[in-house]
Protein backbone atom coordinates (compact mmCIF):
# COMPACT_ATOMS: atom_id res chain seq x y z
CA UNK A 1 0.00 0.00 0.00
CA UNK A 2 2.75 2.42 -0.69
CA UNK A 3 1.15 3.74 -3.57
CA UNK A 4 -1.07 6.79 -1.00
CA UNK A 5 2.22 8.48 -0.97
CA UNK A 6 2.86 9.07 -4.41
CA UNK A 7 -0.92 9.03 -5.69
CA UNK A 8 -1.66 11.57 -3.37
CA UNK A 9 1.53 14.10 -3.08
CA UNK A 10 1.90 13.91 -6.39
CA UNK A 11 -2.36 14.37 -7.02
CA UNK A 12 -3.33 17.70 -5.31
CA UNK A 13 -6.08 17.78 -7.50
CA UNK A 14 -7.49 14.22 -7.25
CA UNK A 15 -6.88 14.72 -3.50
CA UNK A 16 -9.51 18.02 -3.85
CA UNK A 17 -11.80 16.09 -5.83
CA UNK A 18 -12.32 13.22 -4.02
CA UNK A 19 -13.14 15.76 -0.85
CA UNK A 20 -15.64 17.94 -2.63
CA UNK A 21 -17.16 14.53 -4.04
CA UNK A 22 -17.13 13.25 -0.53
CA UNK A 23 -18.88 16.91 0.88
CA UNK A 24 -21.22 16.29 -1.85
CA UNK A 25 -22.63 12.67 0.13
CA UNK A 26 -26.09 12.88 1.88
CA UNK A 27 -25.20 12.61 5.51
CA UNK A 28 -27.57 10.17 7.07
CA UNK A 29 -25.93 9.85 10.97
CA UNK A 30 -27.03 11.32 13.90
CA UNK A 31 -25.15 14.65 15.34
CA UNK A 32 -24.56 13.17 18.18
CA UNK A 33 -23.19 10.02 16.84
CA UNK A 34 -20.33 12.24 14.36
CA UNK A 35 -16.87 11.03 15.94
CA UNK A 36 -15.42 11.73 12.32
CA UNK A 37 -16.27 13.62 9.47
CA UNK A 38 -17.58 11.88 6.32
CA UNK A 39 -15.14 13.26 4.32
CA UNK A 40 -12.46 11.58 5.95
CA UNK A 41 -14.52 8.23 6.13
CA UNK A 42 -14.51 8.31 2.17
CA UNK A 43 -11.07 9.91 1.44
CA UNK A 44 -9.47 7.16 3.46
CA UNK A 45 -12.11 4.40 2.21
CA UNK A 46 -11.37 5.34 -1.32
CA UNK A 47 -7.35 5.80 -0.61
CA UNK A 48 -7.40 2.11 0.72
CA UNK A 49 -9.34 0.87 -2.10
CA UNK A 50 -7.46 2.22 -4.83
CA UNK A 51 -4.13 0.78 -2.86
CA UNK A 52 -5.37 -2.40 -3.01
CA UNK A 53 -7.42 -2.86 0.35
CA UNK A 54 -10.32 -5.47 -0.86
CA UNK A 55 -11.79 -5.93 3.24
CA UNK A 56 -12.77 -3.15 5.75
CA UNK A 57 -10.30 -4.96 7.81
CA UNK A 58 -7.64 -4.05 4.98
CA UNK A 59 -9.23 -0.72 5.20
CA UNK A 60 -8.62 0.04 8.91
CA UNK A 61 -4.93 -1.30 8.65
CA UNK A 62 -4.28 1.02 5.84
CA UNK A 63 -5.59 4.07 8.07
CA UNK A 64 -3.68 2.74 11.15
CA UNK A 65 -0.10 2.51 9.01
CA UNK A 66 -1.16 5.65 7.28
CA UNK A 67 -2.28 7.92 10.10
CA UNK A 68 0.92 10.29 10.27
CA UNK A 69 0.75 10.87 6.43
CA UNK A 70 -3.23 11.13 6.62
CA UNK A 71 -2.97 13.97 9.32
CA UNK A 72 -1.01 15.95 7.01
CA UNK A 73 -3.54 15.83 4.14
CA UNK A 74 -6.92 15.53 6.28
CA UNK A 75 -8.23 17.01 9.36
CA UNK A 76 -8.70 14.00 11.51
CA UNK A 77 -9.65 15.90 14.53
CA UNK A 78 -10.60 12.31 16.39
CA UNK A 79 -7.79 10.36 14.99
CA UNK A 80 -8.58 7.36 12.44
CA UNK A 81 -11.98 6.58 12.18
């Protein structure tokens, strides 16, 4: 899953896109239950995916390993969701 680094340094546009497309989402959880934002969820879902996660287990692993580079690009006030 190296590929983030590159695909994403080197992709400040993609990186923009994929955040307005994930602002774009109908947001269907309760207030009170908003640990993260949804735009995280998705950049992060979609960064995994695209690296070659094919499990959400795969998917939280790749946040985990990931979480100092993903701080730099995304807000992550809570940490990895």
């Amino acid at each position: 899953m190296i590929c983030i680094t590159f695909w994403v340094v080197n992709s400040y546009d993609k990186r923009n896109e994929i955040l307005k497309f994930a602002r774009t989402l109908p947001e269907h959880r309760m207030d009170r239950k908003k640990l993260h934002l949804a735009e995280d969820i998705v950049f992060i879902t979609l960064a995994a995916v695209i690296c070659g996660a094919d499990t959400w287990e795969d998917i939280a692993l790749f946040g985990r390993s990931k979480k100092e580079f993903l701080k730099s690009v995304l807000s992550l006030k809570n940490g990895i969701p």
